[in-house]
Protein backbone atom coordinates (compact mmCIF):
# COMPACT_ATOMS: atom_id res chain seq x y z
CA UNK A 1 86.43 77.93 52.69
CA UNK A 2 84.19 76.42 55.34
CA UNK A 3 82.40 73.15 54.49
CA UNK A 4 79.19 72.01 57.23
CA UNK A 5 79.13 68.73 57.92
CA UNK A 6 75.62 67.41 58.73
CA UNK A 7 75.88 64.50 61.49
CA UNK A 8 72.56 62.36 61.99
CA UNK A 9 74.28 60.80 65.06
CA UNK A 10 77.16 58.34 65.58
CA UNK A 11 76.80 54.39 64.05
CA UNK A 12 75.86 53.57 60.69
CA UNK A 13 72.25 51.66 61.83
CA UNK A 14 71.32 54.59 64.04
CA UNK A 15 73.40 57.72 62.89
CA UNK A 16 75.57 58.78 61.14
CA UNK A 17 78.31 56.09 59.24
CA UNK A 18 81.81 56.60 60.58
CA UNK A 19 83.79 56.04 57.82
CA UNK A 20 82.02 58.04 55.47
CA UNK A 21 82.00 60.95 57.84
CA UNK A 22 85.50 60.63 59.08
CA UNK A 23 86.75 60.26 55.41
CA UNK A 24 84.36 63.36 54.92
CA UNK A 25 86.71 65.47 57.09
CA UNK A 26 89.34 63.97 55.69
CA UNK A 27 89.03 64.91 52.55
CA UNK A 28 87.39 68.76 53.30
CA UNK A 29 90.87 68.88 55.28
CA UNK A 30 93.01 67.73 52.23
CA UNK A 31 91.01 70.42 49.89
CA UNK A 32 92.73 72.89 51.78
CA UNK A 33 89.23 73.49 53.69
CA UNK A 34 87.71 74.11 57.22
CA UNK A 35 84.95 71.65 58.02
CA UNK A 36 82.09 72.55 60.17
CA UNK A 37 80.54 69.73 62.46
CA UNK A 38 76.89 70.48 62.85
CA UNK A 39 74.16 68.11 64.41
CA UNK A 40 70.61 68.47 66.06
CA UNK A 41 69.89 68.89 69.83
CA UNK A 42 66.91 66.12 69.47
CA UNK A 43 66.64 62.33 70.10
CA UNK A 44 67.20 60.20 67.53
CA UNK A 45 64.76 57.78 65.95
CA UNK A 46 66.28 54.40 68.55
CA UNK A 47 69.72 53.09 69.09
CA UNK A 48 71.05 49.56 67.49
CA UNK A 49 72.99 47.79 69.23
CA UNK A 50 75.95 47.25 66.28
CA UNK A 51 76.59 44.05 67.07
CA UNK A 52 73.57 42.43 66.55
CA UNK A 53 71.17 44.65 65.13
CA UNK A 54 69.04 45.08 67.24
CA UNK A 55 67.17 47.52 69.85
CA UNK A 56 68.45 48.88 72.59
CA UNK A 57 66.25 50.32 75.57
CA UNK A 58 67.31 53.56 75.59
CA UNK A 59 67.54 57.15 74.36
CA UNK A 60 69.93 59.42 72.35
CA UNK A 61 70.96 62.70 71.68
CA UNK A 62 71.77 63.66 67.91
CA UNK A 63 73.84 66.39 68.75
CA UNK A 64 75.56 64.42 72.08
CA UNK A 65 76.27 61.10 69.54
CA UNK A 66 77.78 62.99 66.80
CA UNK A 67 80.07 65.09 69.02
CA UNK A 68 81.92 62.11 69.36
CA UNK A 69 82.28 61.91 65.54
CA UNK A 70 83.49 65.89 65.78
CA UNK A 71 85.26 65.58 69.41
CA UNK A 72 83.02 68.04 70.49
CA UNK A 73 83.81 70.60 68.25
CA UNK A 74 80.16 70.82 66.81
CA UNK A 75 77.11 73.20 66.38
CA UNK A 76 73.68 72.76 66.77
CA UNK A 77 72.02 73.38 63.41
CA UNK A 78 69.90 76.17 64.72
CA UNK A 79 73.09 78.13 64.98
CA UNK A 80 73.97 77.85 61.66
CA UNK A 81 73.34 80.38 58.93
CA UNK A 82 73.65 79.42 55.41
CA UNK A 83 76.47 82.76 55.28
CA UNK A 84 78.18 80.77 57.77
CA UNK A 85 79.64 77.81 55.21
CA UNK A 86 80.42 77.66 51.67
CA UNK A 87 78.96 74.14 51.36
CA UNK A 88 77.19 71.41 53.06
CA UNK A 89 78.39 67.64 53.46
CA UNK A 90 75.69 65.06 54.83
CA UNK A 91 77.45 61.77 55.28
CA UNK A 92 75.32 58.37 55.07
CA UNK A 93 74.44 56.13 57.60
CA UNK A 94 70.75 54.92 58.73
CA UNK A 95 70.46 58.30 60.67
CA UNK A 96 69.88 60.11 56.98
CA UNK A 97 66.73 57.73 56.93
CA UNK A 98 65.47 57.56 60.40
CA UNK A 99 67.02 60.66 61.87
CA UNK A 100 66.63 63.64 59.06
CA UNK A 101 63.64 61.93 57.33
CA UNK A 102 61.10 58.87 58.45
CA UNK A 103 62.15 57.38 55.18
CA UNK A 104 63.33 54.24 56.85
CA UNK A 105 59.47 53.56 57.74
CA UNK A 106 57.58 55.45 55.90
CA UNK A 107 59.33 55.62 52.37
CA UNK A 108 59.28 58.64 49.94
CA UNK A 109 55.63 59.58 51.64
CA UNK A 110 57.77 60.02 55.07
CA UNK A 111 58.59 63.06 56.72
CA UNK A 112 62.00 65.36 56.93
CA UNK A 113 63.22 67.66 59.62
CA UNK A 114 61.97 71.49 59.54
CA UNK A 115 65.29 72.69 60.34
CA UNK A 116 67.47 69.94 57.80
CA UNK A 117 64.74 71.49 54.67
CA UNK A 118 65.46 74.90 56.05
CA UNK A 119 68.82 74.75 55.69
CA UNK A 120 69.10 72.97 52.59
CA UNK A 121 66.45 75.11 51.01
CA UNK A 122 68.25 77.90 51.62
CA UNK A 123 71.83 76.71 50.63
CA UNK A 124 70.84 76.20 46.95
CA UNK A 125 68.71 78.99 47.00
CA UNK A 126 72.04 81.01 47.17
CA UNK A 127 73.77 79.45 44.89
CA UNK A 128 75.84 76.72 47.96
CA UNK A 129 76.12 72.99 46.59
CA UNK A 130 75.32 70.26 48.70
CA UNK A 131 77.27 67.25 48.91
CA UNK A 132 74.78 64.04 49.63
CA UNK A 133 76.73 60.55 50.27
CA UNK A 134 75.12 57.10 50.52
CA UNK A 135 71.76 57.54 51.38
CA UNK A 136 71.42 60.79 52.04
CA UNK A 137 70.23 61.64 48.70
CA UNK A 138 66.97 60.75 50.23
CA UNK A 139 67.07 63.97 52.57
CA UNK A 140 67.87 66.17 49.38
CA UNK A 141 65.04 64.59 47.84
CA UNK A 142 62.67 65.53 50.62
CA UNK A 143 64.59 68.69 51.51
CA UNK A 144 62.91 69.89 48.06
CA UNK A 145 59.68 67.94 47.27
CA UNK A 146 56.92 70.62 46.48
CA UNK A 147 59.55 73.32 45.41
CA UNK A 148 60.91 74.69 42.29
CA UNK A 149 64.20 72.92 42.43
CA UNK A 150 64.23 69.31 40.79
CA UNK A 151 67.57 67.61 42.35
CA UNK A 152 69.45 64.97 39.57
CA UNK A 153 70.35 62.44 41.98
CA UNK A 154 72.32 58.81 41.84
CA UNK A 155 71.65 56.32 45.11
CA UNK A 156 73.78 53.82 43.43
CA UNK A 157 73.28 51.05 40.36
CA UNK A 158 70.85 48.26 40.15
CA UNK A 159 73.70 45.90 38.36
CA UNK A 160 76.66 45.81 40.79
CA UNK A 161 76.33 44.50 44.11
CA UNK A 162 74.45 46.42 47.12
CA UNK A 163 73.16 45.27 50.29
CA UNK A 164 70.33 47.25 49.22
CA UNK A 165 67.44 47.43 47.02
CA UNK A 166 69.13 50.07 44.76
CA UNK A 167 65.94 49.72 42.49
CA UNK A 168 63.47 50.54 45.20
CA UNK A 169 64.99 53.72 46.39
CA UNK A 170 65.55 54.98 42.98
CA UNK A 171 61.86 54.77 42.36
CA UNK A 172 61.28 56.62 45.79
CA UNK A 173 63.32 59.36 44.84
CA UNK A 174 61.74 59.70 41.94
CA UNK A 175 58.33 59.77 43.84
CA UNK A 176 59.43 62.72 45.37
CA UNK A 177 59.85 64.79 41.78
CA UNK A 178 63.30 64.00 41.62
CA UNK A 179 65.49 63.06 38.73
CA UNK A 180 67.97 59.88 38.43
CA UNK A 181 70.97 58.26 37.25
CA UNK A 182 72.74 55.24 38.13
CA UNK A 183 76.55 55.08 39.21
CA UNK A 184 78.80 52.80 40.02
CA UNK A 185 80.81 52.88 43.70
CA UNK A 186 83.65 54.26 42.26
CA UNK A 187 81.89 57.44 40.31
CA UNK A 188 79.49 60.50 41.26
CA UNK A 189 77.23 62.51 39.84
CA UNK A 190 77.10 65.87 39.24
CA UNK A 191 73.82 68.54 39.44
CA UNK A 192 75.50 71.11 37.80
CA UNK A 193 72.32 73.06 37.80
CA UNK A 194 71.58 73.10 41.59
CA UNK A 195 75.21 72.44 43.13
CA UNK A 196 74.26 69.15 44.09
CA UNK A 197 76.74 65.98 43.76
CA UNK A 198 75.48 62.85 45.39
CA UNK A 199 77.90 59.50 45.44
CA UNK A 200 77.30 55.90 46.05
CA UNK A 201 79.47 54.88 48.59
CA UNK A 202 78.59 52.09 50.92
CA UNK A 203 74.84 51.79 49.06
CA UNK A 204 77.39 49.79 47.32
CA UNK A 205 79.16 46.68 48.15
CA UNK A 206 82.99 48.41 48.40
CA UNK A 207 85.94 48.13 49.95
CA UNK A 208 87.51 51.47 51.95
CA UNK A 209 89.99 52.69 49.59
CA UNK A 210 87.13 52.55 47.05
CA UNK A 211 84.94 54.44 49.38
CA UNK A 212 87.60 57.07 50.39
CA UNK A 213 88.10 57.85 46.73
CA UNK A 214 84.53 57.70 45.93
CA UNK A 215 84.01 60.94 49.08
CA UNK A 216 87.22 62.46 47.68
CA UNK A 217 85.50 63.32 44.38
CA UNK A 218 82.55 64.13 45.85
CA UNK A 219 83.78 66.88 47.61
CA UNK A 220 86.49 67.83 45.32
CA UNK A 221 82.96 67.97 42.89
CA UNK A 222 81.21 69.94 45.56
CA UNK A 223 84.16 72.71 45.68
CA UNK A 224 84.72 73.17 41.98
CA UNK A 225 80.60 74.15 42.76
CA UNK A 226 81.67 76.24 44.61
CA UNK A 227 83.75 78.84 42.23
């Protein structure tokens, strides 16, 4: 079984979030599956400096950043045919919202990638879950705006700690036609209807071995999808 891996970069305030996505491989690799590194030959949105937050003057590849997450062993997403994997994993990180989607500026009214809605479009089309972690249910929630396909999707919970508003993007994603839940760090949710499992993780004030659990049954989730 081969599992893509969807890489918005390399950093969690420009990219793609390094824990999540290394405890992504982990746990693909501890399902007894292959995972499949894929990012996108374009610059991404700006790069944060991670020690302060802010700006840097300069540019970034998607695909050159998150090669570092995949030591090189990545493909560019244009080379990737939804035959090619059994399921898709998009890890967190600010790259989900400023990367894949403009969601970071422009909110549930924001744009997403051609080539990330392709790909996802087709994926449930056939019948191939999609695993969404932190904030990337917002790219599953654009992915499929204007379709046929209504995603059930958790961000996170409004009572437990967050260092986010939890509130506001549940109300965005339910701009976008999509349905809702909330969950706690330490639980998913399951779209049984259109493969789709989405889970908390660092939306949520948590603590790593809460986190690595949290992706564990996410993609344990996504492979029971899988049948």
């Amino acid at each position: 079984m081969k599992v893509g891996v969807l890489l918005s970069g390399c950093g969690v305030y420009d990219g793609a979030e390094i824990h999540e996505s290394v405890l992504a491989l982990l746990a693909i690799e501890e399902a007894g599956a292959e995972a499949v590194c894929i990012g996108i030959d374009q610059p991404q949105h700006h790069v944060v400096n991670h020690m302060n937050g802010k700006e840097q003057d300069e540019e970034r590849n998607m695909l050159i950043e998150a090669s570092r997450i995949a030591r090189g062993n990545i493909k560019n997403i244009k080379d990737v045919e939804p035959a090619d994997i059994d399921m898709l994993l998009i890890p967190g990180g600010f790259g989900s919202a400023k990367n894949f989607t403009s969601w970071a500026f422009d909110g549930p009214e924001g744009e997403v990638l051609p080539e990330v809605k392709l790909l996802l479009l087709n994926l449930v089309n056939i019948g191939k879950p999609i695993v969404a972690l932190c904030v990337s249910p917002v790219v599953v929630a654009k992915a499929f705006e204007d379709s046929d396909i209504q995603p059930f999707l958790t961000i996170g919970n409004k009572e437990d700690g967050s260092p986010y508003d939890i509130g506001g993007f549940t109300q965005g994603l339910e701009a976008t036609g999509a349905k809702t839940t909330m969950k706690k760090a330490s639980e998913i949710n399951v779209d049984s209807a259109n493969k789709i499992v989405t889970a908390p993780c660092y939306m949520m004030d948590t603590n790593l071995t809460t986190l690595r659990n949290n992706i564990k049954d996410a993609v344990s989730a996504g492979i029971d999808l899988v049948g």
